[in-house]
Protein backbone atom coordinates (compact mmCIF):
# COMPACT_ATOMS: atom_id res chain seq x y z
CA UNK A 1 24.02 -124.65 2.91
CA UNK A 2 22.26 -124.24 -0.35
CA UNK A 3 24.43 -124.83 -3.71
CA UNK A 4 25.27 -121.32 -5.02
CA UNK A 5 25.60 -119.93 -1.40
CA UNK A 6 27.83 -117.16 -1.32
CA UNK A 7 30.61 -116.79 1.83
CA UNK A 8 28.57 -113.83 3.46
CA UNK A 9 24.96 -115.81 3.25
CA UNK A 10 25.71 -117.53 6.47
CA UNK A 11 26.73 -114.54 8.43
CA UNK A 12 23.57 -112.30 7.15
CA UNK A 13 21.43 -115.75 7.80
CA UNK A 14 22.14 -116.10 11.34
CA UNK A 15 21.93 -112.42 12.54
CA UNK A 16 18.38 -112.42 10.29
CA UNK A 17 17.34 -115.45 12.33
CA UNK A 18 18.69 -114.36 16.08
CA UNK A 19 17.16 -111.38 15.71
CA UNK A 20 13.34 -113.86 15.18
CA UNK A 21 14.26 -116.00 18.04
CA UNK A 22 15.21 -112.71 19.93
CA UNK A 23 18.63 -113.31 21.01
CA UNK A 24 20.50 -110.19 20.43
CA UNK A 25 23.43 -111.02 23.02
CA UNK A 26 24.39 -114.21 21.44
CA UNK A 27 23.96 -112.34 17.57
CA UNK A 28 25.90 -109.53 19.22
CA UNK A 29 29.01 -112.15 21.43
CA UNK A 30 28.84 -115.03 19.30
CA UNK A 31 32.06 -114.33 17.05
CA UNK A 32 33.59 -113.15 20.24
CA UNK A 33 33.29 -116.13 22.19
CA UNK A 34 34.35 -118.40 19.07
CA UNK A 35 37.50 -117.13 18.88
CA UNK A 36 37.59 -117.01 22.28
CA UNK A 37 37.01 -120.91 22.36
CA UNK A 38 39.38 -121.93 19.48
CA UNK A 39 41.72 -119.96 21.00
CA UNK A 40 41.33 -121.98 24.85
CA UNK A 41 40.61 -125.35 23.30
CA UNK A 42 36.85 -125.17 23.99
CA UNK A 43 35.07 -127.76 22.38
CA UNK A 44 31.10 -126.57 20.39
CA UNK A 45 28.80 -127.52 23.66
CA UNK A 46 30.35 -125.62 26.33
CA UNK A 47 31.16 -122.98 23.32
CA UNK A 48 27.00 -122.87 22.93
CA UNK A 49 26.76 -123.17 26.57
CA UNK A 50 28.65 -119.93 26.92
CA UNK A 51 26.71 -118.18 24.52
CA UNK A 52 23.66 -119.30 25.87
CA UNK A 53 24.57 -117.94 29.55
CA UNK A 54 25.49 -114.49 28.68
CA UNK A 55 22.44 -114.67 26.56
CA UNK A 56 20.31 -115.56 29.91
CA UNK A 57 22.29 -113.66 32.04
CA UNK A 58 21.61 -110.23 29.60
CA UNK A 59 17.98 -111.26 29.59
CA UNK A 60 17.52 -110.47 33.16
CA UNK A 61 19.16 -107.47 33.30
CA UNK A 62 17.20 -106.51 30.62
CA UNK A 63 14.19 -107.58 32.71
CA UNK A 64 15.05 -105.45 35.95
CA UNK A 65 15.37 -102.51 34.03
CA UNK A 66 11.77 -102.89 32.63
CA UNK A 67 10.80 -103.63 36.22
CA UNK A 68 12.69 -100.59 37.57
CA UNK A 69 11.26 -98.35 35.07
CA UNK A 70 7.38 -99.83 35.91
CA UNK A 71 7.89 -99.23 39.35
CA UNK A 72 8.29 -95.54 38.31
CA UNK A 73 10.55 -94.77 41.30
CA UNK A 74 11.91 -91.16 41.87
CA UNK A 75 15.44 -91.98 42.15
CA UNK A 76 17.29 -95.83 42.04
CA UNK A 77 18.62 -95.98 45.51
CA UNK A 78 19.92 -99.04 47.29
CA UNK A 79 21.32 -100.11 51.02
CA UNK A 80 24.90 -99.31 49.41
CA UNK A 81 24.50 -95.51 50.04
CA UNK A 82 22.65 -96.18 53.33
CA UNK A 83 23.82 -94.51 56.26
CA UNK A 84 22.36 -96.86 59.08
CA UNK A 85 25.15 -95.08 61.63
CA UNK A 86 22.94 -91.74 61.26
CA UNK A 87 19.36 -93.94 62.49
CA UNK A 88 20.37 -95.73 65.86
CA UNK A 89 16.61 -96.49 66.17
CA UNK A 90 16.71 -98.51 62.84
CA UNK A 91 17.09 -102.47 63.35
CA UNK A 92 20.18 -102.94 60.65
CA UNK A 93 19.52 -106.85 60.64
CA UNK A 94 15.65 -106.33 60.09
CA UNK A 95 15.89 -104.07 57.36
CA UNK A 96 18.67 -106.55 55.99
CA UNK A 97 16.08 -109.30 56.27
CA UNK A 98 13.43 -107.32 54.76
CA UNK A 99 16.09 -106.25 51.59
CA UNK A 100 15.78 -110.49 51.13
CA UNK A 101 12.24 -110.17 49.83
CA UNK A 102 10.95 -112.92 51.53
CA UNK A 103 8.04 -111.05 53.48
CA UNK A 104 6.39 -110.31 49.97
CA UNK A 105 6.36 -114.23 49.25
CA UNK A 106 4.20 -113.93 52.77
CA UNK A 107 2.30 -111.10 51.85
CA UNK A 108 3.23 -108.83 55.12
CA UNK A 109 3.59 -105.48 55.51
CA UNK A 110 6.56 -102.93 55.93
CA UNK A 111 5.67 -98.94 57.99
CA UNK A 112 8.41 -96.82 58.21
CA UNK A 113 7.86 -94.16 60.66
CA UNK A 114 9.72 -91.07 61.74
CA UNK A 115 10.57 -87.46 61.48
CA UNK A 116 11.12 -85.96 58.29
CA UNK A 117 14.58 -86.81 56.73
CA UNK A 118 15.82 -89.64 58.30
CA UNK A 119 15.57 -91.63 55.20
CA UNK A 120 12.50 -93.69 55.09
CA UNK A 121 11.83 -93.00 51.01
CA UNK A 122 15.77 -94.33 50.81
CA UNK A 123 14.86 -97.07 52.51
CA UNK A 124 11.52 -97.70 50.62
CA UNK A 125 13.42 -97.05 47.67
CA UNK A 126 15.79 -99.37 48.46
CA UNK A 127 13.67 -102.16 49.30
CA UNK A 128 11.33 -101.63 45.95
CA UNK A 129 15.00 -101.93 44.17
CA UNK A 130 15.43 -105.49 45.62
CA UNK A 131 12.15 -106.43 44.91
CA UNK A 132 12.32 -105.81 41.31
CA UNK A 133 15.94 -107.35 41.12
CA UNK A 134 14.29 -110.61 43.07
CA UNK A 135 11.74 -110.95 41.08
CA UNK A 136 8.42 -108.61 41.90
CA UNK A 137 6.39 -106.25 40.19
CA UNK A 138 6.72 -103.52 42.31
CA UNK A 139 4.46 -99.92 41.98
CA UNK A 140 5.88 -96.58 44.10
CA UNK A 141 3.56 -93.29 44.74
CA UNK A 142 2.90 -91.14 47.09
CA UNK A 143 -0.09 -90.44 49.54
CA UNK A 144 -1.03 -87.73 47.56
CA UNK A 145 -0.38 -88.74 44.17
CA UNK A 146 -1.98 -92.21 44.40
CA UNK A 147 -5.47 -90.57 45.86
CA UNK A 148 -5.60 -88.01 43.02
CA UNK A 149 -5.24 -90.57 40.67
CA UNK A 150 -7.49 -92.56 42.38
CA UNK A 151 -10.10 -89.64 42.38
CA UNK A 152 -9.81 -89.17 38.90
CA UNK A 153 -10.00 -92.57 37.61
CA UNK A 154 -13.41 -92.55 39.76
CA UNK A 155 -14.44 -89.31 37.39
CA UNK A 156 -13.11 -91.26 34.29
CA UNK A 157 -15.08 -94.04 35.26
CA UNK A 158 -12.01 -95.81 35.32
CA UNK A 159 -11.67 -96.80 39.00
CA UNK A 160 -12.14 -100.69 38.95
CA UNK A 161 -9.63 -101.40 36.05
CA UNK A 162 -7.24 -98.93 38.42
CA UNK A 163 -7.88 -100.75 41.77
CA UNK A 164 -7.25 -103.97 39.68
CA UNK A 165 -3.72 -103.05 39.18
CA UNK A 166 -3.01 -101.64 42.03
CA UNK A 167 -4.12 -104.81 43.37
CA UNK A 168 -2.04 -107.32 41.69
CA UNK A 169 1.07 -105.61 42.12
CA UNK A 170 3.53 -107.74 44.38
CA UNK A 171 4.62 -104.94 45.79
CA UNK A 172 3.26 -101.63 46.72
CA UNK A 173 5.17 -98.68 47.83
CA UNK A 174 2.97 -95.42 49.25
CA UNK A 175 5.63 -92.64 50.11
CA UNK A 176 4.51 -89.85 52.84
CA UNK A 177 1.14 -90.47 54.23
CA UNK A 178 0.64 -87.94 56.49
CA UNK A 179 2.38 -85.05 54.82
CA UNK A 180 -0.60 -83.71 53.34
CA UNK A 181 -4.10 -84.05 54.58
CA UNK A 182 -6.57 -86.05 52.47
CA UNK A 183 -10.04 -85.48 51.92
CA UNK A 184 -12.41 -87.56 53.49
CA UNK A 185 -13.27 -89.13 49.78
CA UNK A 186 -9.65 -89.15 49.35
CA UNK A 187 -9.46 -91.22 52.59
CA UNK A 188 -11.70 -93.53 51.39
CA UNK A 189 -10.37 -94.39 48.32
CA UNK A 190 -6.90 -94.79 49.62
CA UNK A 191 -8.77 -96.92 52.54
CA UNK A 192 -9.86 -99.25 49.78
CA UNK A 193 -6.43 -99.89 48.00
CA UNK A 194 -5.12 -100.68 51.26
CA UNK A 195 -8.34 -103.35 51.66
CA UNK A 196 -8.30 -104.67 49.00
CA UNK A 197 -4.60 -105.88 48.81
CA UNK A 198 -5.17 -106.82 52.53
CA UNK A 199 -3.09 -110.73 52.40
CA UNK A 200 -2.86 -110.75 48.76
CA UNK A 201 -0.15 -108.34 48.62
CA UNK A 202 2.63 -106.16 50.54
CA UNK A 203 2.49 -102.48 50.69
CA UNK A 204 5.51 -100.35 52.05
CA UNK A 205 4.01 -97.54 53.63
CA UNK A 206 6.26 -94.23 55.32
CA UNK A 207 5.00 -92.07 57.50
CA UNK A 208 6.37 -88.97 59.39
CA UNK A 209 3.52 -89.61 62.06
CA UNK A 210 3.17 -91.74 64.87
CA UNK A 211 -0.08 -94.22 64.25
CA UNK A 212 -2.45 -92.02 67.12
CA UNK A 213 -1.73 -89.03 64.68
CA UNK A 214 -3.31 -90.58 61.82
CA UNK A 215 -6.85 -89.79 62.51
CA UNK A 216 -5.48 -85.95 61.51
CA UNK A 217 -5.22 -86.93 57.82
CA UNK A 218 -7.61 -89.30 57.29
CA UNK A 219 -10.29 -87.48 59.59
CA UNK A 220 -12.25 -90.39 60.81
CA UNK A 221 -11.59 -92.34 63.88
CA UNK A 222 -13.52 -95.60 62.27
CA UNK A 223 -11.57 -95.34 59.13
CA UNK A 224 -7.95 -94.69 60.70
CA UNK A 225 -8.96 -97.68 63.04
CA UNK A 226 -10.14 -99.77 60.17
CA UNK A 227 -6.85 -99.21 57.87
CA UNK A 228 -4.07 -100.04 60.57
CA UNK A 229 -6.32 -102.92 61.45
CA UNK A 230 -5.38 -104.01 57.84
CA UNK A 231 -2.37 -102.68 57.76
CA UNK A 232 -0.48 -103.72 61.15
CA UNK A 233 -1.97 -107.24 60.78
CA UNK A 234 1.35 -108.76 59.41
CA UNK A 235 3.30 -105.81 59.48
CA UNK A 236 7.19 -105.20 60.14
CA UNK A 237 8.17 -101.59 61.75
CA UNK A 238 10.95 -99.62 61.18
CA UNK A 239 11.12 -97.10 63.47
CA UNK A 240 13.73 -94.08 61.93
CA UNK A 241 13.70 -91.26 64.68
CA UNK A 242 17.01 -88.94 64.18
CA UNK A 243 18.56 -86.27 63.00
CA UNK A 244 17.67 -84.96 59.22
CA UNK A 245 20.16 -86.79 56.63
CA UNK A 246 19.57 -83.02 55.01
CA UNK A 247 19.95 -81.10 57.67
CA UNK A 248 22.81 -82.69 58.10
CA UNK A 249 24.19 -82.14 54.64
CA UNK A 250 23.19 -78.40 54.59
CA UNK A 251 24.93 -77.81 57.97
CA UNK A 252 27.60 -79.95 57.07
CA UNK A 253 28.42 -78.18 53.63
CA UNK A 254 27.65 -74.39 55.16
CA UNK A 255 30.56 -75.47 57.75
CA UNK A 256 32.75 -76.43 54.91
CA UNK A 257 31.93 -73.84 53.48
CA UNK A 258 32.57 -70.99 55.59
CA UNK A 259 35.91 -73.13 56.52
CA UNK A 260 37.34 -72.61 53.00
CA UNK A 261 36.77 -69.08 53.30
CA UNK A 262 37.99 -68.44 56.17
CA UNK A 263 41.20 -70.14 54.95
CA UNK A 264 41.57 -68.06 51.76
CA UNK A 265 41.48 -64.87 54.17
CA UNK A 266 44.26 -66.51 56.35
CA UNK A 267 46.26 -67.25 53.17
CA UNK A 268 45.76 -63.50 51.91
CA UNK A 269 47.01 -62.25 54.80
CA UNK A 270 50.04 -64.51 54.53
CA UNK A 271 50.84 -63.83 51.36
CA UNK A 272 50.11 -59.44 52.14
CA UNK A 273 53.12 -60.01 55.35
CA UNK A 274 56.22 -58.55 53.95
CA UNK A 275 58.80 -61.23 55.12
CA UNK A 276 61.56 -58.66 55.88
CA UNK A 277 59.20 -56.30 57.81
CA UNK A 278 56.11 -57.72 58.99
CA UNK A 279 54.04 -55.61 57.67
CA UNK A 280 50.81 -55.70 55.92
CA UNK A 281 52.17 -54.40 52.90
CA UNK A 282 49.77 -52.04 50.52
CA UNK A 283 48.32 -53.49 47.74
């Protein structure tokens, strides 16, 4: 150190430069893990190697969350909370396989189709979650939402810079095609997203119809044939038929529900019996 260097300098020094290099987990551990290491005998390069790992190691978390929040998903859901027992039509090992990532590295497809409330935005959601922690730049919407922004980056004269991001995400997620009609411009534009990332990228797409249904939404036979063309090419199905997860809930909770009151009025009555009577006694 300089001559005249007070015993703070070094201390203010180093946090000024991690803080240029951008290191805040080893500015933040790095008086930790020193007495940490003079304490276990730890000589100075597995000392820096330490540092250096929680440093990397923060860095990617750091990462996922910026991932996580680009992806702009609803809710951060994983296969943890899954309930495959409810979906006996859902292949448990394919979805597993899917949840590895490796069909984005080969650019296929993943449709989810089935009623509504069986889970297929959990399991979209899910899947988008594993991308980002693998790796990909991920992008979720819905049917809806991604055609009126579409439509309106058209009147901004904003479409191509739009459809050029759309198209280099790694992963695309459209949620609920089919829940609300599109218009035939709509259709169109939605047709081209779809085209356009046609074996350069892999698009997640739910559905609560069946594939002949489609026509219904996007109201051309030529167009509906067109898309699936694109989209079924290398495609994986998961096929989620069943009972409502919500449904299920709501019923679920109701029964509880009336359960619990029906045992308060059996422990009123109880506690009303006069023990030496009987008797309901008067209250």
């Amino acid at each position: 150190m300089p001559r005249g260097t007070t015993g703070g300098t070094p201390q203010v020094l180093l946090a000024h430069h991690l803080k240029q290099l951008k290191l805040p987990t080893v500015l933040r551990e790095y008086d930790k893990v020193a007495r940490e290491c003079a304490r276990d005998g730890v000589d100075h390069p597995r000392y820096l190697l330490r540092l250096i790992e929680l440093e990397l190691i923060d860095r990617e978390r750091r990462t996922v969350e910026r991932r996580i929040k680009a992806a702009r998903f609803p809710a951060v859901k994983s296969f943890d909370t899954f309930d495959f027992t409810a979906i006996p039509t859902l292949n448990k090992m394919l979805v597993l396989e899917l949840a590895r990532c490796e069909f984005i590295l080969r650019r296929e497809n993943v449709i989810a189709l089935g009623n509504s409330g069986t889970g297929k935005t959990h399991a979209a959601l899910a899947l988008g979650l594993a991308a980002c922690q693998k790796g990909f730049t991920v992008a979720f919407t819905t049917a809806a939402a991604l055609v009126h922004q579409l439509m309106e980056a058209r009147d901004e004269r904003r479409l191509l810079k739009l459809q050029r991001d759309l198209q280099a995400v790694k992963l695309l997620i459209v949620d609920e095609l089919g829940y609300v009609p599109l218009s035939p411009t709509g259709a169109e534009l939605l047709f081209e997203v779809f085209s356009q990332r046609y074996e350069r990228g892999s698009t997640i797409v739910t559905s609560n119809l069946p594939f002949e249904d489609w026509t219904s939404v996007l109201h051309s036979e030529r167009l509906t044939g067109a898309l699936l063309d694109r989209l079924t090419h290398h495609v994986h199905i998961l096929t989620m038929n069943g009972d409502s997860y919500r449904l299920k809930q709501s019923s679920g909770s109701c029964r509880s529900s009336a359960s619990d009151k029906r045992a308060e009025q059996k422990q009123a009555t109880a506690d009303a019996v006069d023990p030496n009577t009987g008797e309901i006694s008067a209250t």
